[in-house]
N, C-alpha and C. Protein backbone atom coordinates (compact mmCIF):
# COMPACT_ATOMS: atom_id res chain seq x y z
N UNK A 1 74.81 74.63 122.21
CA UNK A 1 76.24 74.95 122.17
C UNK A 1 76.51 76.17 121.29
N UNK A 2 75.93 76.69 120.17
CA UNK A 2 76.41 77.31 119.10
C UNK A 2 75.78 78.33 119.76
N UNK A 3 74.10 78.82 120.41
CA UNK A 3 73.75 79.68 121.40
C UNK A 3 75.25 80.36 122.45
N UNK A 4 75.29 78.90 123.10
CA UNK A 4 76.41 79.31 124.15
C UNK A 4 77.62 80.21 123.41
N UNK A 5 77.63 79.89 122.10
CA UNK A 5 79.07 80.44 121.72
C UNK A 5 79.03 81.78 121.07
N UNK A 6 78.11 82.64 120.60
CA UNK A 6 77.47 83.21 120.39
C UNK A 6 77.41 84.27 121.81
N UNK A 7 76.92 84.12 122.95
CA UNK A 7 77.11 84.69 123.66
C UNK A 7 77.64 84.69 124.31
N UNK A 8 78.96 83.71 124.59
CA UNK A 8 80.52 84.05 124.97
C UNK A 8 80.72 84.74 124.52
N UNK A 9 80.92 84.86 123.07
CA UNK A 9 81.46 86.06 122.02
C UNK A 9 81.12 87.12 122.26
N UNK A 10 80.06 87.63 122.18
CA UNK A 10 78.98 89.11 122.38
C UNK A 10 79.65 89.49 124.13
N UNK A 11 79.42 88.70 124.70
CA UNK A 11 80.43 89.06 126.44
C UNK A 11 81.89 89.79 126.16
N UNK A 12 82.85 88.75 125.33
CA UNK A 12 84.27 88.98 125.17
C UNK A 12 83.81 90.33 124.28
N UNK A 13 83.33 90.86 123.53
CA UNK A 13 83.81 91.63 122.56
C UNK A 13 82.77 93.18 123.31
N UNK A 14 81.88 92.41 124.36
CA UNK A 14 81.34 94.08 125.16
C UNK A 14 82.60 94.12 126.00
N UNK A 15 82.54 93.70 126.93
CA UNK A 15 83.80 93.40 127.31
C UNK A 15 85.52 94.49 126.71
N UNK A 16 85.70 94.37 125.71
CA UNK A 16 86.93 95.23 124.70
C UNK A 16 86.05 96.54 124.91
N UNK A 17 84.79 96.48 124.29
CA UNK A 17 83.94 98.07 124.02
C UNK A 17 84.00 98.85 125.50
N UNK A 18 84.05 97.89 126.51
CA UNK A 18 84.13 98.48 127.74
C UNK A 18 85.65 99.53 128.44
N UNK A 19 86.82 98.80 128.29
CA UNK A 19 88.01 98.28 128.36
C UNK A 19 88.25 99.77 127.18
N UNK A 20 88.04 99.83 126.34
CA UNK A 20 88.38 100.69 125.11
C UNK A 20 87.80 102.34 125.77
N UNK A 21 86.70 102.42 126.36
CA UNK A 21 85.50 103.59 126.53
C UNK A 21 86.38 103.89 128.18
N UNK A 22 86.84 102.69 128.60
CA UNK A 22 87.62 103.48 130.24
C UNK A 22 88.69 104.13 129.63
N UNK A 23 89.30 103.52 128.92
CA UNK A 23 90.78 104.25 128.48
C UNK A 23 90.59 105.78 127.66
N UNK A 24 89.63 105.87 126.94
CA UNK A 24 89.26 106.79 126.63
C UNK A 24 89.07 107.98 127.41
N UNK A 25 88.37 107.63 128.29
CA UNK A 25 87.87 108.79 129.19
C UNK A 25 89.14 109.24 129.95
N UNK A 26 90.03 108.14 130.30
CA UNK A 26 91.24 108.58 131.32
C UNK A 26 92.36 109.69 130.29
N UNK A 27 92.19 108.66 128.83
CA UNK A 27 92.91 110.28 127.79
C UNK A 27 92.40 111.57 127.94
N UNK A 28 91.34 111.73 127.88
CA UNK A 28 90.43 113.01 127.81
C UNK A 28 90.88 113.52 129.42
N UNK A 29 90.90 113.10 130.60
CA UNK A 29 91.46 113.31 131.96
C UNK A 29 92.38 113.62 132.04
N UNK A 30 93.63 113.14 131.76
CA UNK A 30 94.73 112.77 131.89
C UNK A 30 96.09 112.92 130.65
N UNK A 31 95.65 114.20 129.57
CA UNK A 31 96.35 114.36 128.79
C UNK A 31 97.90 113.67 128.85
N UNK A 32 98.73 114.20 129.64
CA UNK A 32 100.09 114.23 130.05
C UNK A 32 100.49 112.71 130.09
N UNK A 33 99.76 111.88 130.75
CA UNK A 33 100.20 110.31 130.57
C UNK A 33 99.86 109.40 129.56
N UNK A 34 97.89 109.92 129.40
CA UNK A 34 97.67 108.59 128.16
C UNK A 34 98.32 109.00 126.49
N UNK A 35 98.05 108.69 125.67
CA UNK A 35 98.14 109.06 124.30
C UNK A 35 97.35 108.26 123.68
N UNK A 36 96.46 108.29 122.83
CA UNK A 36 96.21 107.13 121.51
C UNK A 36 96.70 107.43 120.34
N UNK A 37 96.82 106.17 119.44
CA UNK A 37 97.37 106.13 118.06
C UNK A 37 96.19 104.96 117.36
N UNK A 38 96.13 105.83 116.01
CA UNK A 38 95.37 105.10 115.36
C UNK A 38 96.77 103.82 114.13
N UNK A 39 96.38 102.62 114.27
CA UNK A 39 97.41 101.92 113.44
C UNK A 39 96.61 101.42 112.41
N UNK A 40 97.72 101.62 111.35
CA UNK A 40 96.94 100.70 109.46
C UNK A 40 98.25 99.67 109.38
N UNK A 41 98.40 99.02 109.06
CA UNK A 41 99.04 97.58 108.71
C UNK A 41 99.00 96.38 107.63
N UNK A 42 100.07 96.38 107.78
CA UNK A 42 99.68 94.44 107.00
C UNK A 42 100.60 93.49 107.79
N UNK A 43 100.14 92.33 107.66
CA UNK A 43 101.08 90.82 108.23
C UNK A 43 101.61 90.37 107.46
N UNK A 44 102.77 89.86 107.20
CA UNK A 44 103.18 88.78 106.49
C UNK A 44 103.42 87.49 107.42
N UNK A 45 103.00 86.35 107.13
CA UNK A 45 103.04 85.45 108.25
C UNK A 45 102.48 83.76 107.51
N UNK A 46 103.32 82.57 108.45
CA UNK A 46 103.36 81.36 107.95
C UNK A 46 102.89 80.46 109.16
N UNK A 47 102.37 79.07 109.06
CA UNK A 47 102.12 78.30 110.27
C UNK A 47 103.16 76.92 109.71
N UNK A 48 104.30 76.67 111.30
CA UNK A 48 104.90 75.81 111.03
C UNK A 48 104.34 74.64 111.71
N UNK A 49 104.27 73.22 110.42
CA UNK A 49 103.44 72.12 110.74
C UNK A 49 102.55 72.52 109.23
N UNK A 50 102.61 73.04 108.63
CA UNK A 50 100.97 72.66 107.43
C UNK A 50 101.34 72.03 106.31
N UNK A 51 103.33 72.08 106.07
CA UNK A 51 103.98 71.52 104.92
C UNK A 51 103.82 72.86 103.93
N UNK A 52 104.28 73.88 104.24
CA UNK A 52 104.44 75.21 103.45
C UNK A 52 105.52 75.85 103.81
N UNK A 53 106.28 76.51 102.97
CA UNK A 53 107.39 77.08 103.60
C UNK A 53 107.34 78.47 103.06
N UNK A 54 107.79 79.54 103.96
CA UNK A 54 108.00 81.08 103.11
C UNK A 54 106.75 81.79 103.66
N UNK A 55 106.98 82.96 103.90
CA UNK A 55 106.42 83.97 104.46
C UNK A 55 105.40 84.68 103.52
N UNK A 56 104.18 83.59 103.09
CA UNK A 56 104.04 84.53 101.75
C UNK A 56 102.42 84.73 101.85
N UNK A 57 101.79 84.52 103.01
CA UNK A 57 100.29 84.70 103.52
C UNK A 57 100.58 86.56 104.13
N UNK A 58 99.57 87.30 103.31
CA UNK A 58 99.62 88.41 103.41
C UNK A 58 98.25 88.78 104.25
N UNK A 59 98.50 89.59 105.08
CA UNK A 59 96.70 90.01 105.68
C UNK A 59 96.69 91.51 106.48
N UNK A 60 95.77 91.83 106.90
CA UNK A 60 95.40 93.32 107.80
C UNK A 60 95.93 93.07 109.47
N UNK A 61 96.77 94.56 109.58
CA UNK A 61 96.83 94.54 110.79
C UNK A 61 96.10 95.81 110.97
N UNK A 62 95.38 96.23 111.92
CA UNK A 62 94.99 97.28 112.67
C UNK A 62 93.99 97.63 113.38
N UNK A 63 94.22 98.91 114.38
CA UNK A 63 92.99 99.09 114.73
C UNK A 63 93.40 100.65 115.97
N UNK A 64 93.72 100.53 116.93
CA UNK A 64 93.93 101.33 117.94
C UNK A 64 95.22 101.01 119.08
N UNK A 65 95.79 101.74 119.80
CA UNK A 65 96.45 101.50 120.72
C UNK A 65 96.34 103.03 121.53
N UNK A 66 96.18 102.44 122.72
CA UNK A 66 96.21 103.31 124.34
C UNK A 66 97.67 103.05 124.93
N UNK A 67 98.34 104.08 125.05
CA UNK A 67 99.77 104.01 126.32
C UNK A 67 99.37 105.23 127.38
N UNK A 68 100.64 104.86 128.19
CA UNK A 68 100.12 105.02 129.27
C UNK A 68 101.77 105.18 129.84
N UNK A 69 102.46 106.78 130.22
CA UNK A 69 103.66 106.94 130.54
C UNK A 69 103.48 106.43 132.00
N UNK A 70 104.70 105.54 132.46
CA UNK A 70 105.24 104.68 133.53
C UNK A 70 106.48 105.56 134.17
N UNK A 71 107.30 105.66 133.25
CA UNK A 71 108.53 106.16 133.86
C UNK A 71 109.24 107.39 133.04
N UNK A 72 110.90 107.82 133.11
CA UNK A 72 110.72 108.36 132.39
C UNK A 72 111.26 107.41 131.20
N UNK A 73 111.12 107.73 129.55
CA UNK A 73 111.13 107.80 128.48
C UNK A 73 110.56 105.74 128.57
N UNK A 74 109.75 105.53 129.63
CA UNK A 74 108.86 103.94 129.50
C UNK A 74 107.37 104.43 129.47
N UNK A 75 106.78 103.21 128.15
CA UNK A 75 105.38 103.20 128.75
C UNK A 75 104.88 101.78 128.49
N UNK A 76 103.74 101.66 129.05
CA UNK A 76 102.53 100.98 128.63
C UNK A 76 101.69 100.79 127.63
N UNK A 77 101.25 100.05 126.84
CA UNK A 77 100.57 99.65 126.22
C UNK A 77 99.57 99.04 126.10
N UNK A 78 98.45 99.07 125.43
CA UNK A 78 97.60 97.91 124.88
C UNK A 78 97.06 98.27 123.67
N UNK A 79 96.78 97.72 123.16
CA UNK A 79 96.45 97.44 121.52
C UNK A 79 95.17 96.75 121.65
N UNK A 80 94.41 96.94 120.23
CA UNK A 80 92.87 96.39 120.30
C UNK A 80 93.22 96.64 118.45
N UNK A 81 93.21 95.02 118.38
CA UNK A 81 93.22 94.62 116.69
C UNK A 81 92.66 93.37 115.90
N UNK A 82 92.37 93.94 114.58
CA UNK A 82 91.87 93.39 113.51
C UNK A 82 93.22 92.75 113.03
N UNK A 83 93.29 91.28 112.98
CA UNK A 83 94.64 91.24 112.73
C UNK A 83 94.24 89.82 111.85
N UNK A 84 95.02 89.46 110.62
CA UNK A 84 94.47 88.13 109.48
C UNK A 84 96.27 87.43 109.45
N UNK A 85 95.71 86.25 109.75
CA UNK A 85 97.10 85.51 109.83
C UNK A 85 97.28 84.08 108.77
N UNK A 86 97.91 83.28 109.13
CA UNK A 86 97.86 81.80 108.55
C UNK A 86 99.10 81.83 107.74
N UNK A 87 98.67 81.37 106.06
CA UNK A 87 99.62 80.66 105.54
C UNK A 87 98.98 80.62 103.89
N UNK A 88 100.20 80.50 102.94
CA UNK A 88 99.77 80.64 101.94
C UNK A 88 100.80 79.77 100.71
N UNK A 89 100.70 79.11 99.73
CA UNK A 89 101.66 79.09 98.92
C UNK A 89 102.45 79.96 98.22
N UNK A 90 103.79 80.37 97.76
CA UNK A 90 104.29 81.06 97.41
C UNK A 90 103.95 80.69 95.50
N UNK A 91 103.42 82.20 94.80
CA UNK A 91 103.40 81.54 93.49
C UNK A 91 104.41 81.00 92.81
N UNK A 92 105.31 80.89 92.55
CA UNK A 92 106.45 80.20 92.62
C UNK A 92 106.88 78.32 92.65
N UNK A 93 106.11 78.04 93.91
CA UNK A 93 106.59 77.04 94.71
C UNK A 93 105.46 76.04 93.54
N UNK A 94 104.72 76.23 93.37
CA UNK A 94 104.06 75.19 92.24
C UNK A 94 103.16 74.10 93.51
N UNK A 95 103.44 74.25 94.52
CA UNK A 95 102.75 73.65 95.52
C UNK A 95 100.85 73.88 95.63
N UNK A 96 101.11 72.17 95.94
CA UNK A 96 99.39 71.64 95.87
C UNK A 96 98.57 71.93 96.95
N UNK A 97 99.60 72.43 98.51
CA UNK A 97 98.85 72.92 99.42
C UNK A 97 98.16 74.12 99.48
N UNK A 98 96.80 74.30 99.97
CA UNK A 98 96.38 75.50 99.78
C UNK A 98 96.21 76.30 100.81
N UNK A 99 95.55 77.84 100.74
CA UNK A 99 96.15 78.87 101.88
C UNK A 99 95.17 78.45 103.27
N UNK A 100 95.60 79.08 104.04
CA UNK A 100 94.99 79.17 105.31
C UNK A 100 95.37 80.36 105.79
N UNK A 101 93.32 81.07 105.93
CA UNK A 101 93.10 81.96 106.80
C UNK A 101 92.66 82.39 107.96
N UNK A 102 92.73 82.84 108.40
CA UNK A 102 92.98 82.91 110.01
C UNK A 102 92.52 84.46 110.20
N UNK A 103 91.52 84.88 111.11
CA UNK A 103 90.80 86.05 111.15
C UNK A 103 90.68 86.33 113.02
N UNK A 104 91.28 87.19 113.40
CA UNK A 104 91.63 87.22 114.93
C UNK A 104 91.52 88.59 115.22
N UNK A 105 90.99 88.72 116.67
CA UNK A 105 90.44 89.90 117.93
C UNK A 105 91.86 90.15 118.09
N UNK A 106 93.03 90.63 118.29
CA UNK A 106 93.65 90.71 119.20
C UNK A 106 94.22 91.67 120.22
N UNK A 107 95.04 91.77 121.30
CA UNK A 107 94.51 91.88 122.64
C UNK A 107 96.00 92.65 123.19
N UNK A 108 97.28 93.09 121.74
CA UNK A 108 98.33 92.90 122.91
C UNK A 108 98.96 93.94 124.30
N UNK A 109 99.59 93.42 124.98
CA UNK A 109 100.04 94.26 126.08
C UNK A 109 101.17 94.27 126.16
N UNK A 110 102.15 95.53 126.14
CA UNK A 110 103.36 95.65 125.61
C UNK A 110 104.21 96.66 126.76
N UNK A 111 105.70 96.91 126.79
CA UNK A 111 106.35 97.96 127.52
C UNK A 111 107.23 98.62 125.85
N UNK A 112 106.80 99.72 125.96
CA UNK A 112 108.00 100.34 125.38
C UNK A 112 108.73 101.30 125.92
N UNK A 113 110.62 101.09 125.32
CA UNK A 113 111.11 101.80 125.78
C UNK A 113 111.72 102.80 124.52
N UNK A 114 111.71 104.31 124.53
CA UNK A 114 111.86 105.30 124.18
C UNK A 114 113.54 106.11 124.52
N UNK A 115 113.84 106.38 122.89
CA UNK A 115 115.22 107.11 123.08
C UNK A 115 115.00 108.32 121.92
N UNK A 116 116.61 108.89 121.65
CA UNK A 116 116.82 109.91 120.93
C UNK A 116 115.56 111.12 120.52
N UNK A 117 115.55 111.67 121.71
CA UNK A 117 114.39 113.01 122.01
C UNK A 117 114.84 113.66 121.60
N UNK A 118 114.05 114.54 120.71
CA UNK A 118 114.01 115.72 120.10
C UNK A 118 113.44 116.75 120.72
N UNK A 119 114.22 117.59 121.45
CA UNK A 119 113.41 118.42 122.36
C UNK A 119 112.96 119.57 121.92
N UNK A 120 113.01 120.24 120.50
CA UNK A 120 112.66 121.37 119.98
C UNK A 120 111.34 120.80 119.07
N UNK A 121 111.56 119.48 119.00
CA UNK A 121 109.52 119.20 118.78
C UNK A 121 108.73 118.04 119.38
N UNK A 122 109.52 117.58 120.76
CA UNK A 122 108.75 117.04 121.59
C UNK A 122 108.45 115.64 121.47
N UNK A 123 109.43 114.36 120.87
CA UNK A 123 108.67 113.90 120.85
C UNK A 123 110.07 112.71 120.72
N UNK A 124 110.42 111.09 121.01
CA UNK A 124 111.58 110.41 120.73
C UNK A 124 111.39 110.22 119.00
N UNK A 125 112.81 109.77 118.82
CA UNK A 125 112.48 109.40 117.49
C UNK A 125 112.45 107.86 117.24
N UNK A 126 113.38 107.52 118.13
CA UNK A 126 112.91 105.48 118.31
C UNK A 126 112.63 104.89 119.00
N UNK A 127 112.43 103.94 118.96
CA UNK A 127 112.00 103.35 120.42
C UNK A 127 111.67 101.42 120.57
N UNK A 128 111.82 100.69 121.25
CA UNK A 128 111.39 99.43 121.25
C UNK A 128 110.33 99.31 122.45
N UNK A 129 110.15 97.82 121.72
CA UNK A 129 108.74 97.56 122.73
C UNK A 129 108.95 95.56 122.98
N UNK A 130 108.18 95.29 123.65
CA UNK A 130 108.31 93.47 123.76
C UNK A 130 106.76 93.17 124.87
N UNK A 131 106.20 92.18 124.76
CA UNK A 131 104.98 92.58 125.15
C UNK A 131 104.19 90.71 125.04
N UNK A 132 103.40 90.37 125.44
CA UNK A 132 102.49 89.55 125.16
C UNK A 132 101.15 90.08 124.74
N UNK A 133 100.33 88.95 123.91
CA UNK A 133 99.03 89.08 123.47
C UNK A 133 98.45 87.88 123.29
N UNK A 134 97.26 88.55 123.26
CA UNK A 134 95.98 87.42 123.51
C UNK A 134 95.21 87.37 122.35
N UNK A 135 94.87 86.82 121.24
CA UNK A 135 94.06 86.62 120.16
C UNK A 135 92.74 85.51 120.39
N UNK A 136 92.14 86.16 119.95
CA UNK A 136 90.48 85.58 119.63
C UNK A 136 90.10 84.87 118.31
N UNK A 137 89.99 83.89 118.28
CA UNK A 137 89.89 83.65 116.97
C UNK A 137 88.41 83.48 116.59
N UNK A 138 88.28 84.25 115.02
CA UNK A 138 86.67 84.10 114.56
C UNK A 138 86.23 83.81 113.05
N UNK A 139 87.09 83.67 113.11
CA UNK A 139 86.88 83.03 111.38
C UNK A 139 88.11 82.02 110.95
N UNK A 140 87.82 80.99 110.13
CA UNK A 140 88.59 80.32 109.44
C UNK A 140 88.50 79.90 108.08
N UNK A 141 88.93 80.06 107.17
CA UNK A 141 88.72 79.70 105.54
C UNK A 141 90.33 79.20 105.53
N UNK A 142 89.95 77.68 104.94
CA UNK A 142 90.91 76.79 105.16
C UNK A 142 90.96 76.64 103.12
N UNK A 143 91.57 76.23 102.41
CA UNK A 143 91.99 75.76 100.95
C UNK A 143 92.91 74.16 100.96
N UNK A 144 93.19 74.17 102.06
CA UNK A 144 94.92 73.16 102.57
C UNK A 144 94.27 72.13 103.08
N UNK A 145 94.74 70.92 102.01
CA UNK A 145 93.83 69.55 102.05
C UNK A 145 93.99 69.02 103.43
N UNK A 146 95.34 69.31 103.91
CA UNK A 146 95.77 68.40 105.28
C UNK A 146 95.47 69.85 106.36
N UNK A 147 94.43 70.37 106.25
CA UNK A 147 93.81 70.99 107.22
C UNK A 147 92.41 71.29 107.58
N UNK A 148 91.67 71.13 108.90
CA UNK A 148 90.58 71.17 109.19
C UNK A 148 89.96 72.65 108.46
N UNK A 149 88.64 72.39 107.76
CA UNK A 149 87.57 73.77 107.43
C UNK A 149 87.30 74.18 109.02
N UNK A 150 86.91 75.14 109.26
CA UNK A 150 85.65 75.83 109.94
C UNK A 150 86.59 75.60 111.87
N UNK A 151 86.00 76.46 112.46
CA UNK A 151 86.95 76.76 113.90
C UNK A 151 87.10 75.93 114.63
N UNK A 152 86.56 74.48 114.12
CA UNK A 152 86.58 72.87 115.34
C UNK A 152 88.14 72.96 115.45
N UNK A 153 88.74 72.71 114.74
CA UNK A 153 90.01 72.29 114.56
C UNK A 153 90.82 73.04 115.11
N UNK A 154 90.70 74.40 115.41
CA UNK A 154 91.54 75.72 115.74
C UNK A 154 91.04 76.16 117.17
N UNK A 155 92.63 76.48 117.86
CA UNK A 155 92.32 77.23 119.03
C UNK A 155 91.83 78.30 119.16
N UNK A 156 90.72 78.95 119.36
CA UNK A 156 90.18 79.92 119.65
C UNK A 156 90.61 81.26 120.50
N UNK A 157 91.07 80.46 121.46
CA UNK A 157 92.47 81.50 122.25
C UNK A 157 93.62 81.07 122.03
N UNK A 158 94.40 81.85 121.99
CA UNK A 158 95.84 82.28 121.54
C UNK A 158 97.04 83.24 122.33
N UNK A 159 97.73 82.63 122.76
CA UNK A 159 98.76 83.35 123.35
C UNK A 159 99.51 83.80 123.09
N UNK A 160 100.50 84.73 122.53
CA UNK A 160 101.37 84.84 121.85
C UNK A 160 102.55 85.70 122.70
N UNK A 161 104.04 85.80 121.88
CA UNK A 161 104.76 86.74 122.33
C UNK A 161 105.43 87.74 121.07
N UNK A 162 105.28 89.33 121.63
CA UNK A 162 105.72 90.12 120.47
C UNK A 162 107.35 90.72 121.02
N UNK A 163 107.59 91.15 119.52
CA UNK A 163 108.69 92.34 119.98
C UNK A 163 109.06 93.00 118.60
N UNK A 164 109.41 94.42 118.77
CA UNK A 164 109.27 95.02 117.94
C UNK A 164 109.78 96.48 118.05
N UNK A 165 110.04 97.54 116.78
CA UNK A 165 110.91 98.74 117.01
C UNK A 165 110.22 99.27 116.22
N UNK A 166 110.07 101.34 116.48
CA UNK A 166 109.43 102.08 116.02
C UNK A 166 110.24 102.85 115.52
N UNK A 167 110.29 103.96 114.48
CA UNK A 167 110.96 105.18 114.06
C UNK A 167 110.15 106.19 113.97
N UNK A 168 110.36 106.98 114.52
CA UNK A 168 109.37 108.10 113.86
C UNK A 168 109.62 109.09 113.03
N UNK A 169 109.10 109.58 112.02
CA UNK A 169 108.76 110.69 111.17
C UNK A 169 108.71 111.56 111.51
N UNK A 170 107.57 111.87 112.19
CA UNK A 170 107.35 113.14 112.72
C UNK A 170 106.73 112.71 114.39
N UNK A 171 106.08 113.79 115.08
CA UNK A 171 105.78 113.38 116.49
C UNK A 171 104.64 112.59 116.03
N UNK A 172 103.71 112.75 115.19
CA UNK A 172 102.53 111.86 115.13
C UNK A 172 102.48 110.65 114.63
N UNK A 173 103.48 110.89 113.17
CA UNK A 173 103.67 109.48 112.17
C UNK A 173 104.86 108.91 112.74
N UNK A 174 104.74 107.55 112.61
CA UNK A 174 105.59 106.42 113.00
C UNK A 174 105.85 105.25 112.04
N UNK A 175 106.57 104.42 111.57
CA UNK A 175 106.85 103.22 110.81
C UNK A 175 107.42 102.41 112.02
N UNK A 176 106.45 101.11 112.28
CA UNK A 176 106.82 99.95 113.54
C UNK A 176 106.70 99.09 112.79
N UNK A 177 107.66 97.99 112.91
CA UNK A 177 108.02 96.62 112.49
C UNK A 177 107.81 95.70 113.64
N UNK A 178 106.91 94.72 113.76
CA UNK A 178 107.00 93.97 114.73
C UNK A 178 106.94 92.25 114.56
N UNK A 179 107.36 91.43 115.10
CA UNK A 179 107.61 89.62 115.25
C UNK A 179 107.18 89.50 116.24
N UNK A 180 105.83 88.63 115.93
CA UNK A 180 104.85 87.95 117.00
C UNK A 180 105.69 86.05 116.55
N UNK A 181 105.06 85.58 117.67
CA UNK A 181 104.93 84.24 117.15
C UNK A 181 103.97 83.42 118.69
N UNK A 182 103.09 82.42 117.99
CA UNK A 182 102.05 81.86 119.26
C UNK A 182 103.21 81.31 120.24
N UNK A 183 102.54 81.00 121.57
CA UNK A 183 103.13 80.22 122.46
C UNK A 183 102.24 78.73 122.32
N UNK A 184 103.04 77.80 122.12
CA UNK A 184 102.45 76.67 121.82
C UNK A 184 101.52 76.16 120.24
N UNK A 185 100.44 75.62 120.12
CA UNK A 185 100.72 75.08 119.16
C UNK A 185 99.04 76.25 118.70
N UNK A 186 98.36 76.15 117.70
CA UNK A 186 97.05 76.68 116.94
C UNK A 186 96.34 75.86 116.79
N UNK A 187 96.44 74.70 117.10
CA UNK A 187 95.39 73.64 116.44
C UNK A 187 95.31 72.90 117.69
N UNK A 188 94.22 71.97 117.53
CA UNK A 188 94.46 70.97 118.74
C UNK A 188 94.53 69.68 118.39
N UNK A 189 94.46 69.69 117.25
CA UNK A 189 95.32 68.23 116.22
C UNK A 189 94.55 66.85 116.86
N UNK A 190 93.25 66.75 116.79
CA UNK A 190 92.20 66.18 117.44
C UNK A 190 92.60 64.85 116.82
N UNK A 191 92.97 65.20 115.74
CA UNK A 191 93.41 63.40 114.51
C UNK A 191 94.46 62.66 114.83
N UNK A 192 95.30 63.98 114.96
CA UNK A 192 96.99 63.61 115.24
C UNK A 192 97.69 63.24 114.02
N UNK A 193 96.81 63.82 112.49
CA UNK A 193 97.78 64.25 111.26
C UNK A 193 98.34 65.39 111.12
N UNK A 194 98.93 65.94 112.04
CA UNK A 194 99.32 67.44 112.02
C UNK A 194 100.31 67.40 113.11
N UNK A 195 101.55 68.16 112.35
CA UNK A 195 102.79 68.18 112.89
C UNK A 195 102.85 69.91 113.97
N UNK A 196 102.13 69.66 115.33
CA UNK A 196 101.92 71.23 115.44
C UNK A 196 101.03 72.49 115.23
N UNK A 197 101.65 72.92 114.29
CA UNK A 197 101.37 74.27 113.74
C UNK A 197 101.57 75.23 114.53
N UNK A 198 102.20 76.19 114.84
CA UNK A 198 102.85 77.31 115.23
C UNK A 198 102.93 78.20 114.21
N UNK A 199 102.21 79.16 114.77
CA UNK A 199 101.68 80.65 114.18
C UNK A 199 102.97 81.92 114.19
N UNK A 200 103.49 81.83 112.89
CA UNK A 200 104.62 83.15 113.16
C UNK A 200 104.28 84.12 112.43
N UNK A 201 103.90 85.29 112.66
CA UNK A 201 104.00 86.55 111.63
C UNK A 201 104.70 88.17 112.49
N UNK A 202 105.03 88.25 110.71
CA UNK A 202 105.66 89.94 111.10
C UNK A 202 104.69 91.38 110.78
N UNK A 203 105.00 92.16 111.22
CA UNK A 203 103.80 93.30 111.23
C UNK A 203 104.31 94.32 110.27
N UNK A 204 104.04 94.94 109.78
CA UNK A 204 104.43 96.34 109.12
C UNK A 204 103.15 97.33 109.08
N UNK A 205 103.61 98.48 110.06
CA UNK A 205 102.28 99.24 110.54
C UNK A 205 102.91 100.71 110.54
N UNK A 206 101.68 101.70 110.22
CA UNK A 206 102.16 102.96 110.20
C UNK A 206 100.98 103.50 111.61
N UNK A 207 101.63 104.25 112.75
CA UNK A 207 101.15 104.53 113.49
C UNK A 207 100.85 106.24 114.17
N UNK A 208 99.62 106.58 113.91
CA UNK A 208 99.43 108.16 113.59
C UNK A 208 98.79 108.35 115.27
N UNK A 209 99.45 109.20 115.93
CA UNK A 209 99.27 109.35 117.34
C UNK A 209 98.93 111.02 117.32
N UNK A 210 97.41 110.88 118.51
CA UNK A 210 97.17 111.90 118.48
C UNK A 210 96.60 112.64 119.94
């Protein structure tokens, strides 16, 4: 089994390397439609069901995104990210539960729509987006007594839904704020001491397009 899982994994993640190297080549082709942006980030983000409250689990968002103009001022998306989620006590709260980390592939696919063009340097200055994604999960470091250690306990795939708004700086630099939250539950609550758990976090990412 741990063989088998092992090279599920190594499949799913040639698989992205593949998926990443087409899109590439169609930028290098196809100036005028694709674009990439390199993204740096952080999450702030909580799981409801662990008996924690407050947004106070901090982690990495980033990695790449490919668009892809559709219409005019619409595009396409996909994203390919390093993204750390879960849950944490607030120092404050004096609480005995401890953090949960959460270490995820993720996958999302998004529409954004684009306004207020600046036509003397080419480029909108805001814009929204709304999108689904797919997360991989590959690590877990659990602290939180009323939660399973190690990835038995945790869904491995992950569905989620985003939405989110960009500003830009300049044509390259961007500041995007985005609210994911899972569809359905993160755990599969094999015991049935667990109320759920539903995965919510917010993004704060600076996005340099080139």
């Amino acid at each position: 089994m741990f063989l088998c899982n092992i090279i599920s994994r190594n499949s799913f993640y040639r698989s992205i390397s593949f998926v990443v190297a087409f899109f590439l080549l169609n930028c290098a082709s196809s100036a005028q439609k694709f674009s990439g942006t390199a993204i740096v980030g952080a999450n702030v983000s909580q799981i409801d069901g662990d008996n924690l409250f407050g947004w106070d689990k901090i982690g990495i968002n980033g990695g790449m995104r490919l668009g892809y103009t559709i219409a005019n001022k619409t595009n396409l998306a996909i994203e390919f990210l390093y993204s750390q989620r879960g849950s944490a006590p607030s120092i404050a709260s004096g609480s005995s539960f401890g953090s949960i980390d959460l270490k995820y592939i993720e996958i999302p696919v998004l529409v954004e729509y684009n306004d207020w063009y600046l036509e003397d340097e080419d480029y909108y200055k805001i814009g929204a987006e709304a999108g689904f994604s797919y997360g991989n999960l590959f690590s877990v470091t659990s602290s939180n007594a009323v939660n399973p250690v190690g990835l038995d306990g945790y869904k491995k795939n992950d569905i989620s839904f985003t939405i989110g708004a960009r500003y830009s700086f300049t044509k390259n630099i961007a500041g995007v704020f985005r609210y994911s939250q899972s569809i359905g539950t993160i755990n599969s609550n094999a015991s049935g001491d667990l109320d759920g758990q539903i995965s919510r976090w917010m993004s704060f990412r600076i996005h340099y397009s080139f």
